[in-house]
Structure formats: C-alpha cells, structure tokens
Protein backbone atom coordinates (compact mmCIF):
# COMPACT_ATOMS: atom_id res chain seq x y z
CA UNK A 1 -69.75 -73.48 34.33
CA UNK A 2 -71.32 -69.96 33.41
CA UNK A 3 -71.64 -69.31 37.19
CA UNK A 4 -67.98 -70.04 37.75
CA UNK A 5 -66.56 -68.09 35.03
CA UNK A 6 -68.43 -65.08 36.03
CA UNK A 7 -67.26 -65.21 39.42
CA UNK A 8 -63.88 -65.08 39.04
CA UNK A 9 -64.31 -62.20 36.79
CA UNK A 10 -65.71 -60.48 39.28
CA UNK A 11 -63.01 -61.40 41.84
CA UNK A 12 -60.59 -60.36 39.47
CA UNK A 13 -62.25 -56.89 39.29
CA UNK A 14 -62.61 -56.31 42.82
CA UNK A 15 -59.08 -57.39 42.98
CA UNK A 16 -58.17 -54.82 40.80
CA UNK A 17 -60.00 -51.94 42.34
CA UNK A 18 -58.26 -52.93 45.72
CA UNK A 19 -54.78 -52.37 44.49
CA UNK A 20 -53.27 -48.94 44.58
CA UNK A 21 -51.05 -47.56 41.54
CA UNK A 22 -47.99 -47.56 42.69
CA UNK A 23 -46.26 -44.50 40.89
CA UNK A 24 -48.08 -41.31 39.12
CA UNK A 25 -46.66 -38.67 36.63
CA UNK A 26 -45.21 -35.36 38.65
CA UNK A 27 -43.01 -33.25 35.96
CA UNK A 28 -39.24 -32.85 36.78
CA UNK A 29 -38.59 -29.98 39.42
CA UNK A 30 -36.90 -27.01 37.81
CA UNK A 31 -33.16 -26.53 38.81
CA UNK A 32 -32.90 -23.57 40.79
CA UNK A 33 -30.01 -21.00 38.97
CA UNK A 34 -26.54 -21.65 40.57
CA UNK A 35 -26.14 -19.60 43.58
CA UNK A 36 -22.99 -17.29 44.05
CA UNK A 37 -21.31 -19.42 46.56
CA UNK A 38 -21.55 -22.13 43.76
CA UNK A 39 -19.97 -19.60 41.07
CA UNK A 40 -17.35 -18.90 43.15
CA UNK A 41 -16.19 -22.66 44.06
CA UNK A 42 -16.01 -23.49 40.27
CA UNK A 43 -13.84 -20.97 39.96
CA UNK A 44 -11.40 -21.79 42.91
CA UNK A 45 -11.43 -25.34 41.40
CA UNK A 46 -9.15 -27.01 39.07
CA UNK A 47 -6.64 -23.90 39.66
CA UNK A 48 -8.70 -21.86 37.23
CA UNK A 49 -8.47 -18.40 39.03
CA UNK A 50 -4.49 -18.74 38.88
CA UNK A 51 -4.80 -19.23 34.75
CA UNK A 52 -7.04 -15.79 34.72
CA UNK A 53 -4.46 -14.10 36.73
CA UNK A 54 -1.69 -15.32 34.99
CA UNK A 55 -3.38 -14.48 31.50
CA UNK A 56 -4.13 -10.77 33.14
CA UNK A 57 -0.06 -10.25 33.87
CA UNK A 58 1.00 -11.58 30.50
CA UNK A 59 -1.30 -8.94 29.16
CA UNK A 60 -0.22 -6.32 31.54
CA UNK A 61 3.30 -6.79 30.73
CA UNK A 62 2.86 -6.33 27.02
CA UNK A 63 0.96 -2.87 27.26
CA UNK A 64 3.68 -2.26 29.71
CA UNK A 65 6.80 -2.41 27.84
CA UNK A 66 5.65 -2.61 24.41
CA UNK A 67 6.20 1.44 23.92
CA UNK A 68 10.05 1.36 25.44
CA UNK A 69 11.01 -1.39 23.31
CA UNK A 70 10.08 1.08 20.19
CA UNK A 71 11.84 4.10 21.65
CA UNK A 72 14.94 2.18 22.07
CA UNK A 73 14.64 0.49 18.07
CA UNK A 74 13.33 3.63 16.53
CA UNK A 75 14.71 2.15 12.99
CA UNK A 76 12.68 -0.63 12.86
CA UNK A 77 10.00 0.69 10.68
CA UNK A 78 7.22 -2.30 12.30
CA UNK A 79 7.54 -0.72 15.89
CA UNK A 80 7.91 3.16 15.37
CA UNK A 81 6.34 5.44 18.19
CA UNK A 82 4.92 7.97 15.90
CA UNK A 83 2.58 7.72 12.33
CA UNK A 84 4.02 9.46 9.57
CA UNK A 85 1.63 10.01 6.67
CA UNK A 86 2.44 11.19 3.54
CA UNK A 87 -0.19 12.46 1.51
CA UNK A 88 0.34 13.67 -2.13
CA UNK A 89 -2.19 15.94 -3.39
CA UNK A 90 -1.86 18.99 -6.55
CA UNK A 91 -1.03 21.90 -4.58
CA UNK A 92 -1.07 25.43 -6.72
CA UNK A 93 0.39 28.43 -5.81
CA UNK A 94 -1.48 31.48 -7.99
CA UNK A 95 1.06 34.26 -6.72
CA UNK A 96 4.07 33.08 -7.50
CA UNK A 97 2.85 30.72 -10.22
CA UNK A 98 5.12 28.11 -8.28
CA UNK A 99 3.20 25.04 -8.21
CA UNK A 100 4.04 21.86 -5.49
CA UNK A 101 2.43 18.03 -6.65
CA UNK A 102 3.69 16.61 -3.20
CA UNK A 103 3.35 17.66 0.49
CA UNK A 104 3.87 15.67 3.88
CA UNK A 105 2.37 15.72 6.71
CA UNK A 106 3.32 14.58 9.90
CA UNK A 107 1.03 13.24 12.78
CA UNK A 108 3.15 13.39 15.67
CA UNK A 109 2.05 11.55 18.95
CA UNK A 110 1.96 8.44 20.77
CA UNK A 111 1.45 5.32 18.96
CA UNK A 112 -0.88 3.31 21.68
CA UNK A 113 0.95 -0.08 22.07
CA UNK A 114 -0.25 -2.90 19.88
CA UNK A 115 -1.72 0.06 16.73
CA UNK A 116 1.02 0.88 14.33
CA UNK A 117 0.87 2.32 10.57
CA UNK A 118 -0.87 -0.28 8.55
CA UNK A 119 1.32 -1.67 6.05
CA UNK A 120 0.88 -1.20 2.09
CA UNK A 121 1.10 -3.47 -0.49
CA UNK A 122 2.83 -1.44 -3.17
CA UNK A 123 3.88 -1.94 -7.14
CA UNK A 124 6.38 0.39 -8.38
CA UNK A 125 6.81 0.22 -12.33
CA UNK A 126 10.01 1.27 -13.58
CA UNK A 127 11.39 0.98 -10.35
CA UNK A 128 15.15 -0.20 -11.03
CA UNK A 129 15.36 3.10 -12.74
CA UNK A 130 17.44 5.97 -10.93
CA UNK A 131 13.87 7.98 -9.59
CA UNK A 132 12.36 5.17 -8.58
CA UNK A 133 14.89 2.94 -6.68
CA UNK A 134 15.13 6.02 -4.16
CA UNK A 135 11.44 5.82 -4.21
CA UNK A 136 11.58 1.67 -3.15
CA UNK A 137 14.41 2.65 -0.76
CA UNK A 138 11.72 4.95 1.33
CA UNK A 139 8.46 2.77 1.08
CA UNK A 140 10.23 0.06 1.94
CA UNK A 141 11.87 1.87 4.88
CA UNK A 142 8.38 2.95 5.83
CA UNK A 143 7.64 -0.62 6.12
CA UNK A 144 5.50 -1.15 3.00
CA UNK A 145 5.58 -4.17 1.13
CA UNK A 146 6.87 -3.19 -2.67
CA UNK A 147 6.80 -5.22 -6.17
CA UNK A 148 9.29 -3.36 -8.42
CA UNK A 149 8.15 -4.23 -11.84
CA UNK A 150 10.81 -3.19 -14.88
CA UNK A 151 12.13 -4.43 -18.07
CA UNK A 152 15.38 -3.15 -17.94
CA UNK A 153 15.83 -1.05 -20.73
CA UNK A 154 17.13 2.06 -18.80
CA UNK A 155 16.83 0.05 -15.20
CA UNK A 156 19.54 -1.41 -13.51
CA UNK A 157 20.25 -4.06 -11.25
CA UNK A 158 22.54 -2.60 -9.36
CA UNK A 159 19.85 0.12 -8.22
CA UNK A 160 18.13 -2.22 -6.12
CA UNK A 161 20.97 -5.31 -5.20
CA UNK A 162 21.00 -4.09 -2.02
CA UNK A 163 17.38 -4.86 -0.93
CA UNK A 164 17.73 -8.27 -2.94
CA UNK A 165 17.41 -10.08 0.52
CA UNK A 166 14.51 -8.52 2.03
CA UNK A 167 11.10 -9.89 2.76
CA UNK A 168 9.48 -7.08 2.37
CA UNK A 169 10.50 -6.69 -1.85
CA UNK A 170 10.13 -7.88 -5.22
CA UNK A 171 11.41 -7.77 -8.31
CA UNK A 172 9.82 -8.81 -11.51
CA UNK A 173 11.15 -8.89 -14.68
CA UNK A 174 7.94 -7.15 -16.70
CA UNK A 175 7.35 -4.94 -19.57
CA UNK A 176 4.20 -2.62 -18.62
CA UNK A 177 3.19 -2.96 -22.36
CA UNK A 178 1.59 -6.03 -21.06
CA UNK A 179 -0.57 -6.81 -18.98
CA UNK A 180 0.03 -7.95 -15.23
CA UNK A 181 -2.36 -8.73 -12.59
CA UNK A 182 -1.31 -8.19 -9.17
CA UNK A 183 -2.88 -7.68 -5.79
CA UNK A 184 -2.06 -3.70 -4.54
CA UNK A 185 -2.93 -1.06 -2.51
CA UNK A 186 -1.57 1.67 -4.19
CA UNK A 187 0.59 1.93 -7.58
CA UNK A 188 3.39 4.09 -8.54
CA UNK A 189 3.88 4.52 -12.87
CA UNK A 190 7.15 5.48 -13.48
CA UNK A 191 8.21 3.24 -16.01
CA UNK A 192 9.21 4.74 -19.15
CA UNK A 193 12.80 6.26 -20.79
CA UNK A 194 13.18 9.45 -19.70
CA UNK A 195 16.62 10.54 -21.38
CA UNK A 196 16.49 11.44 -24.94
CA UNK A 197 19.34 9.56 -25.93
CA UNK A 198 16.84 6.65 -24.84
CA UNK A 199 13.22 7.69 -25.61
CA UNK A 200 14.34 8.85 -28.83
CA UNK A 201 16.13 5.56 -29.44
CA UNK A 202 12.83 3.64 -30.28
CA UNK A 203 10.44 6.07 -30.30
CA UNK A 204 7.21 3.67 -31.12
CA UNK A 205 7.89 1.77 -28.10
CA UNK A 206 8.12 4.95 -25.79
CA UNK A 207 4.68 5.70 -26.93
CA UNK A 208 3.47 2.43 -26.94
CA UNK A 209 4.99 2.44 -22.72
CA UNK A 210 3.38 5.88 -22.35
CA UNK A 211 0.08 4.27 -23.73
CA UNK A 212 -0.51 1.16 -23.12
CA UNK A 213 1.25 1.09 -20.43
CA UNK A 214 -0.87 3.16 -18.63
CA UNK A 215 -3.78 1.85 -19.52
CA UNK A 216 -2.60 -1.21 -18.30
CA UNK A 217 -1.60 0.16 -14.49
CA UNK A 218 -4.99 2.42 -14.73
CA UNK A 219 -7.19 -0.76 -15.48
CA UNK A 220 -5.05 -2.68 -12.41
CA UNK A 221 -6.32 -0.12 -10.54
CA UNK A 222 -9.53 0.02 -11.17
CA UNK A 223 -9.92 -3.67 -10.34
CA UNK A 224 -8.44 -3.81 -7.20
CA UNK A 225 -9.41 -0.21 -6.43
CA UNK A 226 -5.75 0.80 -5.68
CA UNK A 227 -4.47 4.94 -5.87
CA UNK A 228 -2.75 5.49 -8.95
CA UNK A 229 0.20 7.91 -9.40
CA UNK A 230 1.47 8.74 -12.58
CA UNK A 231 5.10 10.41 -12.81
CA UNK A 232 4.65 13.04 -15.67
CA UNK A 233 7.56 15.56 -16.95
CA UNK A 234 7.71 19.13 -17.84
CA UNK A 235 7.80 18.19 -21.12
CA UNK A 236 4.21 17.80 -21.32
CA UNK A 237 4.76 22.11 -21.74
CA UNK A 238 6.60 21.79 -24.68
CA UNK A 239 8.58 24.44 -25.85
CA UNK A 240 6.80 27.20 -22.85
CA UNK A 241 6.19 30.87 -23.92
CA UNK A 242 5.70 31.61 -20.74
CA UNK A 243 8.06 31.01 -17.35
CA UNK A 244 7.51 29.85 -15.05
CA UNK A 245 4.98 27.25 -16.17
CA UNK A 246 1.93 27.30 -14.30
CA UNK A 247 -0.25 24.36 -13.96
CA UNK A 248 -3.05 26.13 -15.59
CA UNK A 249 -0.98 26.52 -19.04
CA UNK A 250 -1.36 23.85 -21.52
CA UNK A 251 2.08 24.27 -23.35
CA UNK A 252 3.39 24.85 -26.85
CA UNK A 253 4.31 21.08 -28.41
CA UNK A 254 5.49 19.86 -31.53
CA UNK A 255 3.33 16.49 -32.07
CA UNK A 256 5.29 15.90 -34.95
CA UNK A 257 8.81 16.15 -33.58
CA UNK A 258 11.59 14.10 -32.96
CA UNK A 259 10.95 14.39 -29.14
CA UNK A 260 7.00 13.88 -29.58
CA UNK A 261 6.81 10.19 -28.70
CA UNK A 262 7.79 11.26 -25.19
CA UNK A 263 6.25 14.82 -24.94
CA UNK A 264 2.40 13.54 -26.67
CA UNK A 265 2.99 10.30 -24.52
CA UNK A 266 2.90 11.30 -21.27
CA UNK A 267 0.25 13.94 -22.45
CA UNK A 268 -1.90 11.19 -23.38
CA UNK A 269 -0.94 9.03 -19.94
CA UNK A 270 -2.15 12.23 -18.06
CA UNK A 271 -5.89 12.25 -20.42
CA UNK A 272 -5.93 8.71 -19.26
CA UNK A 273 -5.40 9.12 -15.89
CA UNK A 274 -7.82 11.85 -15.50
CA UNK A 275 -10.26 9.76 -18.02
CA UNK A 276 -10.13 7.06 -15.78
CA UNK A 277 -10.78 9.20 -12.37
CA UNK A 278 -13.80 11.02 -14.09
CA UNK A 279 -15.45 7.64 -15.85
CA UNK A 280 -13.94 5.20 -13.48
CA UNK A 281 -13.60 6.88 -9.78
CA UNK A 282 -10.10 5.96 -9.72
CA UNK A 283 -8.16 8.12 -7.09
CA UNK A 284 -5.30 9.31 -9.50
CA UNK A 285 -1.98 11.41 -8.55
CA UNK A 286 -0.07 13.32 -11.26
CA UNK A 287 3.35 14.27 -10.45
CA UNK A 288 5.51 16.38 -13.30
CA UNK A 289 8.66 16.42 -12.72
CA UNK A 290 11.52 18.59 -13.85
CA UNK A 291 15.39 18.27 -14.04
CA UNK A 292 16.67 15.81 -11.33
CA UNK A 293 20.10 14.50 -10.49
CA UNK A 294 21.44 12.93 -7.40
CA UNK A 295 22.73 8.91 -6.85
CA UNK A 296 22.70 6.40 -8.94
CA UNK A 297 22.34 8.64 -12.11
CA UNK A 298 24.05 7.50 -15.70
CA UNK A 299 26.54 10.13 -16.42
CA UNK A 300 25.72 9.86 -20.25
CA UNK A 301 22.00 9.86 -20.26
CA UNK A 302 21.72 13.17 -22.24
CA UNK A 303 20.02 15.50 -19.90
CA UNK A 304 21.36 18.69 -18.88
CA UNK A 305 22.92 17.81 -15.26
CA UNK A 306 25.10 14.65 -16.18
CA UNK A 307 25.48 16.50 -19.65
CA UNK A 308 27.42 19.35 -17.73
CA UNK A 309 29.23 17.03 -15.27
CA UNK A 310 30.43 15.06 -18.33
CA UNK A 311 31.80 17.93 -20.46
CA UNK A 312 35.59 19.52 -19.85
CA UNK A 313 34.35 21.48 -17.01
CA UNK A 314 34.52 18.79 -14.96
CA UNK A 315 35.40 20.03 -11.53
CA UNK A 316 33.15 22.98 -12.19
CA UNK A 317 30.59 20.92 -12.27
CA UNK A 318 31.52 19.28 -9.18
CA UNK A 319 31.51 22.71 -7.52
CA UNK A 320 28.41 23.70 -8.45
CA UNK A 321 26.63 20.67 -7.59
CA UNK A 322 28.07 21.09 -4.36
CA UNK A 323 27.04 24.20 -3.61
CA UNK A 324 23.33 23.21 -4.61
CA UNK A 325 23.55 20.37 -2.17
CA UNK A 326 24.27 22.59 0.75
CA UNK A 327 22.63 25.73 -0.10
C-alpha cells in the first residue's frame, strides 16, 4: 500500500514537470503619443473645425463693428469712444492768490472695443438739494451708478423726478446724522442747509449735520475705503481782512455768532476730514465754494443772487444775470 501511494506521487510530479505554463506576466506596452495625422482626424470629426471657425467669425465681427456702433450712439454713456476722467485735486495759484479745488482732464483717444470707463458706485448726500442734483445729473450721465441720500429739509423732489425711472439711481430718504452703511466707491458730502434763512433756522441741528454727519460719511469711508469729498463754503473765512482769500489764510470768525453753527461747522467737517486722511489714510477732497446760482434755485433762500432777483429790481436782475451767462 506504501509502494502504491508513493508511486503515484511520483507520477503526479513528473506529470507536473511535463506541463508547460501556459501564460507569463509581460507589463502592458506603452501607448505611443497620438501622431499628427491622428490630431488632425479628431478634429475633422464630429464637425468640430466648423464650430472653431464659426466661434473665430462671431469674435471677429464683434471687434469689427463694436467701435462704429459707439460713434454713431455717442450719448450712450456705456459705449463712448473716448475716457473722460475727472480728477479733483487743491490747485493754488500764489500770484494771483486765485485758488481752483477742481480741474479736468481729458484723455482723448480710442477706446479699444470691449474696454470702456469702469463704472462707479457713487453716494451723494444732500443730493436733492439745488448743487447737488446738477451734480447726480452729470455722474449719472457719465454712467456711474448714484445713491442720493437726503432728508429733505432744504431738498426737493422735484430736483431729481426726472431720473426717478432710471436704473442707474437711488433715492433714500436719510438724515446723515445717522448712521448708514452702504457699499461705495467714492462719496460726495454735501448735505447740509446752506441759506441762512435755513441754517440759522435750527442752528443745533446744522452743527450736529456739519458734525456728525461727517463723521458718519468719513467713517463709511474708511470702511469701504471709498474717496471722500467734502463741499465746504467761504464761510469757513469768516468775516476776511484780506481779499481775495487765499487758501493759506485761516479767516476772521465769530464762534459765538448767530451764523457760527454753519461757519465753526464746516470748519470742524474740514479738521475731520483732514483728521481722518492723516490718522486714517482716507483720500479726502475739500471743495469751498462761494456764491452760486443757476437752475433749480429757491428764489427766497436768503443769499445774495436770488436776494437781488427777488427785490424791485427785478428785470435788472434779469439783465445782469444774463450778461454773466454769456460773458
């Protein structure tokens, strides 16, 4: 029985040793890198060179004609030919002791097609007043985007009615003495009374607009790191002793005066601007402005132009503002 058994293990072995292995482990050839014959069938196939070329015309015609379609709308601000940038800096002229807060300047050219003047997001306080709805009217001609923000106590309405169904405006119904938080690029501060028939009719809260006020649009700038301008007045000179009033010369105020509220205010809002641009990097503009009359002026405000219109000499005053407007 032993004998058997280890015979047929031994057959079995031999057996084994006589039979071949039928497969053995090569690794998988490498693919060789498509070949430019190849390239250029998958493109032929499927009709995918006559999507490139179509995509290449589309394109083409675009650049093309982009350029005469502005020359023939030049007043649509989104596809004007030429960039127009206005910057406002503090200009002084020591000669003439003449002194300029705003100059433009112009960069003529071609506009390549597709690049135009990036538009601003812009909040205007105190815009339904009569300054600043002529300053909405030309930002939003530029093509900016512009939040008018005004309480109404001098403001009107009827200033800005005409731009009620545009895309491109605001209006809210705000008092600056509070806070407002708003997403800008730049910020215009004009709110405030600038008549004394209305400063002086509540002369705590003319202050207060002066003050906090522009705290409040200086700290809105700092946080979204928008340009700040701040519309002064030449009252911030007081009663001058000298003429004409040079930047350089600090004026002769009353603080103590019945016109004080609005004089010391917006000599305070222009510490706080230039507080703010010192401590805080702010990029601050300070614009004083003198006597101004034009459109959309109240006739009975108090100052000396619609004072003058409004007296006896009525057609004089007609004539004479004529002759300023074309002279």
């Amino acid at each position: 029985m032993m004998k058997q058994l280890h015979k047929q293990t031994s057959a079995n072995c031999r057996r084994d040793e006589e039979i071949p292995t039928s497969q053995s482990y090569s690794p998988k050839t490498l693919k060789h890198p498509r070949s430019l014959p190849r390239s250029i069938n998958y493109i032929f196939k499927e009709q995918r060179l006559l999507f490139i070329l179509v995509g290449i015309l589309i394109g083409s015609t675009f650049f093309i004609f982009q350029p005469t379609l502005s020359r023939l709308n030049p007043s649509d601000p989104t596809t004007h030919s030429s960039i127009s940038s206005s910057i406002y800096h503090h200009n002084q002229d020591s000669s003439s002791g003449s002194s300029r807060f705003f100059s433009k300047r112009t960069f003529p050219g071609r506009v390549p097609a597709g690049i135009g003047r990036k538009s601003m997001r812009i909040v205007v306080t105190g815009g339904a007043g009569f300054v600043g709805s002529h300053l909405v009217d030309k930002l939003i001609s530029r093509g900016d985007e512009v939040i008018v923000v005004d309480n109404f106590f001098t403001g009107r309405k009827e200033n800005l009615a005409h731009l009620f169904g545009n895309p491109r405006f605001e209006l809210i119904r705000h008092d600056v003495v509070e806070p407002i938080l708003l997403e800008v690029d730049q910020i215009y501060h004009l709110a405030c009374p600038a008549s004394p028939v209305h400063y002086k009719f509540n002369p705590v809260k003319t202050i207060k607009t002066n003050v906090m006020g522009t705290l409040n649009m200086l700290g809105l700038a700092k946080r979204v790191g928008a340009r700040f301008l701040l519309t002064s007045t030449s009252e911030v000179y007081g009663d001058p002793l000298e003429h004409p009033q040079k930047e350089t010369y600090w004026g002769n105020v009353n603080p103590i005066g019945e016109r004080s509220c609005y004089d010391e205010g917006k000599r305070t809002a222009e510490t706080l601007a230039m507080d703010y641009h010192r401590g805080a990097d702010v990029e601050v503009r300070i614009a004083r402005i003198f006597n101004t009359y034009g459109p959309r002026m109240c006739l009975d405000d108090g100052r000396v132009v619609s004072n003058f219109r409004c007296s006896g000499h009525s057609q004089t005053a007609n004539d004479c503002i004529w002759g300023w407007e074309t002279n």
